[in-house]
Protein backbone atom coordinates (compact mmCIF):
# COMPACT_ATOMS: atom_id res chain seq x y z
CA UNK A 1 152.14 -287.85 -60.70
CA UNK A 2 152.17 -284.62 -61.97
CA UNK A 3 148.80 -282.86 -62.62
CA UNK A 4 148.17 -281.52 -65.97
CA UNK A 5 150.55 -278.70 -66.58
CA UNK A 6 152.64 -279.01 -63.67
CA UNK A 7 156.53 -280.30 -63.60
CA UNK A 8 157.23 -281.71 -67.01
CA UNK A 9 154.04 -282.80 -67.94
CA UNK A 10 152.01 -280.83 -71.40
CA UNK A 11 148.46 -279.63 -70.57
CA UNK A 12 146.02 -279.65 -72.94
CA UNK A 13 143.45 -277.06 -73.74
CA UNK A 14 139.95 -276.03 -72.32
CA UNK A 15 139.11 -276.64 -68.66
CA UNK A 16 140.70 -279.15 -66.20
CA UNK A 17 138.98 -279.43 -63.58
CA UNK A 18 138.89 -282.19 -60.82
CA UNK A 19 136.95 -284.43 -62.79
CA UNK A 20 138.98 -284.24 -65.82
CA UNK A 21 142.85 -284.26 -64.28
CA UNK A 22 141.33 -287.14 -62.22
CA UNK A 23 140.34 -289.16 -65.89
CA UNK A 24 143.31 -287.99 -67.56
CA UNK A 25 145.92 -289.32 -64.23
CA UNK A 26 143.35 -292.87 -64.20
CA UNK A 27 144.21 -293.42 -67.90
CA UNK A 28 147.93 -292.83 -67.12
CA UNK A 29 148.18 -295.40 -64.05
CA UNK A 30 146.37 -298.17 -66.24
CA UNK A 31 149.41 -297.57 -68.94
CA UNK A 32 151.94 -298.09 -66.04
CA UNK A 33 150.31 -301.62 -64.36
CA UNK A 34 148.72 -300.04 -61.36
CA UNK A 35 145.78 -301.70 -60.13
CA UNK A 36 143.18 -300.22 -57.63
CA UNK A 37 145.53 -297.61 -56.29
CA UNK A 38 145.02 -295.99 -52.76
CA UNK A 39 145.19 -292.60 -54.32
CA UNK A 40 146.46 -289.87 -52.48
CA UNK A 41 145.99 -285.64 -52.97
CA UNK A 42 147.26 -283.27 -51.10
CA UNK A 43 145.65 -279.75 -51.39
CA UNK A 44 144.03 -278.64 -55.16
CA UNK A 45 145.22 -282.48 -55.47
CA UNK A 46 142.41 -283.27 -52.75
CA UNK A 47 140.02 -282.66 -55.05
CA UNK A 48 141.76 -284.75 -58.12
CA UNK A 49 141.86 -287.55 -55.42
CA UNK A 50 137.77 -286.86 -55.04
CA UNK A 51 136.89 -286.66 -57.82
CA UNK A 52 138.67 -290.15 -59.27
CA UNK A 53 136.52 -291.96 -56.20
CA UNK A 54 133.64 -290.67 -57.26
CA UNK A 55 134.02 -291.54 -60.86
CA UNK A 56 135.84 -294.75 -60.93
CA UNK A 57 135.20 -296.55 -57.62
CA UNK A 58 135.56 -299.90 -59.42
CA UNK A 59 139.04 -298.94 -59.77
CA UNK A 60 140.06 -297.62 -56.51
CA UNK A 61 141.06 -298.63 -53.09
CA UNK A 62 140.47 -295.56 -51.18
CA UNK A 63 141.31 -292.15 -51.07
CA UNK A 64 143.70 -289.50 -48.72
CA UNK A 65 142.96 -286.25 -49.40
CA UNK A 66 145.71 -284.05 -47.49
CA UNK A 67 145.14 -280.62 -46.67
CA UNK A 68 142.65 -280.97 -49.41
CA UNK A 69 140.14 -279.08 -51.03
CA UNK A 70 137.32 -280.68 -50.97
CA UNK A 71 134.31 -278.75 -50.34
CA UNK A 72 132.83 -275.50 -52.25
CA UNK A 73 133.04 -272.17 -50.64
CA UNK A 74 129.83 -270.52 -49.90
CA UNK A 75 127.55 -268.08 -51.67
CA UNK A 76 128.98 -267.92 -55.77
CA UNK A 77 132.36 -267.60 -54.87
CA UNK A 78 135.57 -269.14 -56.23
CA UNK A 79 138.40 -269.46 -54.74
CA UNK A 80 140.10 -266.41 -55.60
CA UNK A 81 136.95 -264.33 -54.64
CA UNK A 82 137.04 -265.95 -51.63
CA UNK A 83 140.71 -264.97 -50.79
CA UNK A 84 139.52 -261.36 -52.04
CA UNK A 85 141.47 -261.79 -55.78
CA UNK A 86 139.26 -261.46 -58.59
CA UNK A 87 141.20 -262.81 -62.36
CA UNK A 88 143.24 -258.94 -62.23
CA UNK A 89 144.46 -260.17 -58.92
CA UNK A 90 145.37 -263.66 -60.19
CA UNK A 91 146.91 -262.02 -62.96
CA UNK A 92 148.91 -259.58 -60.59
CA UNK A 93 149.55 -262.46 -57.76
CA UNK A 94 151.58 -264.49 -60.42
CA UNK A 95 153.50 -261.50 -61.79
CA UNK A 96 154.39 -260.88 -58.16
CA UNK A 97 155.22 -264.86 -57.91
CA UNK A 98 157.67 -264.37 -60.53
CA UNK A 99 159.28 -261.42 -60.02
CA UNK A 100 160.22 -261.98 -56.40
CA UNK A 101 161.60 -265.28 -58.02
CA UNK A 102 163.93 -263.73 -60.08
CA UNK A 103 164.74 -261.43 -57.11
CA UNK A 104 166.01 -265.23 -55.30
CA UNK A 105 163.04 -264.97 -53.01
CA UNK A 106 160.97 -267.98 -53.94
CA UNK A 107 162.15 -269.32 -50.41
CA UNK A 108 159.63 -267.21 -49.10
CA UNK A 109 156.68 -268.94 -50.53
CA UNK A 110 157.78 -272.06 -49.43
CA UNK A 111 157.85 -270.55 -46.29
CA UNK A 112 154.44 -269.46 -46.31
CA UNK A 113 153.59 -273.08 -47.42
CA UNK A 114 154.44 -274.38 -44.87
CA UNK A 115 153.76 -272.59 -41.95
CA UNK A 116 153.80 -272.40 -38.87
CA UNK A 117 156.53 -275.53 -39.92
CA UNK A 118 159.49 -274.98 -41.66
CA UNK A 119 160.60 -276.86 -44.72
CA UNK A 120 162.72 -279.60 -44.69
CA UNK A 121 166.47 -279.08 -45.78
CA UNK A 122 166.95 -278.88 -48.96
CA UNK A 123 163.05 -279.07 -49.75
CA UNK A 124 163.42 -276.10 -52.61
CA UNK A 125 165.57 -277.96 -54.32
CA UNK A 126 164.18 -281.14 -54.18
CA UNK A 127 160.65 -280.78 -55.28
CA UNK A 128 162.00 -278.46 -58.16
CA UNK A 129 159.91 -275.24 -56.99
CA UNK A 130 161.25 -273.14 -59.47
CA UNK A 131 159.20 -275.16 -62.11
CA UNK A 132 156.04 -273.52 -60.27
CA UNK A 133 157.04 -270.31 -61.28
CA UNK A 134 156.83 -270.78 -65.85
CA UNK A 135 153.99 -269.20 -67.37
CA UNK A 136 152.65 -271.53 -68.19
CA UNK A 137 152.51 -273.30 -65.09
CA UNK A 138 151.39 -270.18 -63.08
CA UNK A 139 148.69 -270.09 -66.16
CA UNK A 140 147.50 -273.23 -65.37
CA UNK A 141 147.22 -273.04 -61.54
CA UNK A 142 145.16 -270.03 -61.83
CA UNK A 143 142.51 -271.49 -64.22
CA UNK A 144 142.63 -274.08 -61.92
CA UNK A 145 142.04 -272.61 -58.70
CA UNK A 146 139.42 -269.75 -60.38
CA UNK A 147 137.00 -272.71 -61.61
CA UNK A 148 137.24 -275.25 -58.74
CA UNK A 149 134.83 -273.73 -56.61
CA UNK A 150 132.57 -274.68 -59.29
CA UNK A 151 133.75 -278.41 -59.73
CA UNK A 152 133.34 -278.77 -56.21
CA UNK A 153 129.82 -277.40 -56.03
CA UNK A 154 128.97 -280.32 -58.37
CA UNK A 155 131.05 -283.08 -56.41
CA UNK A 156 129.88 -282.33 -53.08
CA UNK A 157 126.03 -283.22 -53.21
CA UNK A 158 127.83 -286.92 -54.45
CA UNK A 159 129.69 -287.56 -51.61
CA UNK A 160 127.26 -289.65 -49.33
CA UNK A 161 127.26 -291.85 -52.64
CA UNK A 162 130.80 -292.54 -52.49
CA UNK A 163 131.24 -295.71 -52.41
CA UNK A 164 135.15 -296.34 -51.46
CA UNK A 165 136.62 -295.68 -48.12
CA UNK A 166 138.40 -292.12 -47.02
CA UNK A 167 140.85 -291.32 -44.57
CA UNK A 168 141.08 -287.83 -44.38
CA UNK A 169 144.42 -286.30 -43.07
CA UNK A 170 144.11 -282.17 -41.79
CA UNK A 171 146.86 -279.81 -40.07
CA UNK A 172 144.49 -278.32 -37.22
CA UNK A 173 145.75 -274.72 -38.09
CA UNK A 174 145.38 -275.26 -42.13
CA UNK A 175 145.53 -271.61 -42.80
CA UNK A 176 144.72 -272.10 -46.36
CA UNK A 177 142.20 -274.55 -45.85
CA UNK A 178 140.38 -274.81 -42.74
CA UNK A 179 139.20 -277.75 -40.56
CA UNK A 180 135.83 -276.85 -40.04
CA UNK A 181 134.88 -276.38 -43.81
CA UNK A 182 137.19 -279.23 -45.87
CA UNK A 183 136.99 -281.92 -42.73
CA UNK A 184 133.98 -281.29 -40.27
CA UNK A 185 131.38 -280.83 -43.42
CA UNK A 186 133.60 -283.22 -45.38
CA UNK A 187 133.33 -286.41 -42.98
CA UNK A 188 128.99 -285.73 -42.26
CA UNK A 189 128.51 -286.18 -45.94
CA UNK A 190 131.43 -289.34 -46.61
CA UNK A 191 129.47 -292.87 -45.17
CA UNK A 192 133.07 -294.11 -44.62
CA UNK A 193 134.94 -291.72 -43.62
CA UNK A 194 137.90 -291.65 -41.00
CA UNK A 195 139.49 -288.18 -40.03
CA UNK A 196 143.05 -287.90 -38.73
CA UNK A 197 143.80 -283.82 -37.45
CA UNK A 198 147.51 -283.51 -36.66
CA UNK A 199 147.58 -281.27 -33.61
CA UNK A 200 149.86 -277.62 -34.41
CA UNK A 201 150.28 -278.24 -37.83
CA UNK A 202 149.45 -276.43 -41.22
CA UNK A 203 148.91 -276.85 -44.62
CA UNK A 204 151.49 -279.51 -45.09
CA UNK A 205 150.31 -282.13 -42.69
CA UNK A 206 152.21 -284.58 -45.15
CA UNK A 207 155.56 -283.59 -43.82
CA UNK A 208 154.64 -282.33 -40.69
CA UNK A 209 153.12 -285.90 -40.01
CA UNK A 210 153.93 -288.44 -42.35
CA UNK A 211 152.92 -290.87 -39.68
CA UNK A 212 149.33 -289.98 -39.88
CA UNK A 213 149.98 -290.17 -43.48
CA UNK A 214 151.53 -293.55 -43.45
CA UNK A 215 148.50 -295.03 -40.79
CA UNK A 216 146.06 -293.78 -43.49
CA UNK A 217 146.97 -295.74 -46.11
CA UNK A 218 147.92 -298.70 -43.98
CA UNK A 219 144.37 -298.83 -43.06
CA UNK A 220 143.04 -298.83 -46.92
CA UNK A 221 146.01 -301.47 -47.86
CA UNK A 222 144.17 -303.43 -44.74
CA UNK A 223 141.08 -303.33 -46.67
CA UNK A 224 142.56 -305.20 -49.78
């Protein structure tokens, strides 16, 4: 599924955060048949996958954040301030986004993405990257990262409440988001919590290790 704004999907206005994206995504799953997913996030998409345990546990199996964000940076800080971009370096990051992409160097995000890997063959145009790179879109993925250190500063003190299972799956050298803060203080405040760290890999411990991945939900589908 697409979050709210991403891919071909419409986004609606006012705030999205976790909480909301995770309603909105709930309500679109029930239309399509699904039952008690095992839902799965995988970076800001950690925190969609959260937030929809926390809020509708009748309705979930368990949830796989990957790489995700998950817990609130310190002090008042969002995400951006955190990375040392206040919303004039959001505004100049994306302009930089889409100029190199229309200078045919939107491999080199990718790159970035997924270092120290490399991205599989044909990955670019696969996933449909250059969808990333709208206005829109880069619109929408800079509200969202500038307001979910917030969102997550109101999930967090809920998490020894949650009351379906996690499996957490981590690249040990996340540069983005780091062990110690989104798995070590995840896993002491999650009363079910199992942690899987894929040894030399990133921020995309999905395709790095898809067998972690793939355990992970085997062990919620066990649970059924």
């Amino acid at each position: 599924m697409d979050r709210p704004g991403f891919g071909y999907s419409k986004r609606g206005s006012g705030a999205w955060p976790p909480a909301r994206q995770a309603a909105h995504l709930r309500k679109a799953a029930l239309a399509l048949g699904v039952e008690k997913p095992i839902v799965v996030g995988h970076s800001w998409g950690g925190s969609v996958a959260m937030a929809w345990g926390l809020d509708f546990p009748d309705d979930v199996t368990g949830v796989v954040p990957v790489s995700g964000a998950t817990m609130p940076w310190g002090a008042g800080a969002t995400v951006f301030q955190t990375l040392g971009l206040g919303r004039v370096g959001v505004d100049y990051y994306q302009a930089s986004l889409t100029r190199r992409a229309e200078e045919g160097a939107i491999e080199s995000f990718v790159t970035r993405a997924f270092r120290p890997q490399q991205p599989p063959p044909g990955y670019i145009d696969y996933v449909g990257a250059p969808l990333s790179l709208r206005e829109g879109t880069l619109e929408a993925n800079g509200q969202d990262l500038a307001s979910l250190h917030l969102a997550l500063r109101d999930m967090a003190p809920r998490y020894p409440q949650m009351k379906v299972p996690v499996e957490i799956v981590h690249g040990e050298i996340d540069w983005l988001l780091g062990v110690e803060q989104h798995v070590t203080e995840l896993a002491a405040l999650l009363p079910k919590a199992q942690v899987s760290i894929a040894p030399g890999v990133g921020h995309m411990a999905h395709h790095a290790r898809p067998d972690l991945l793939e355990a992970a939900i085997e062990r919620l589908a066990a649970r059924v």
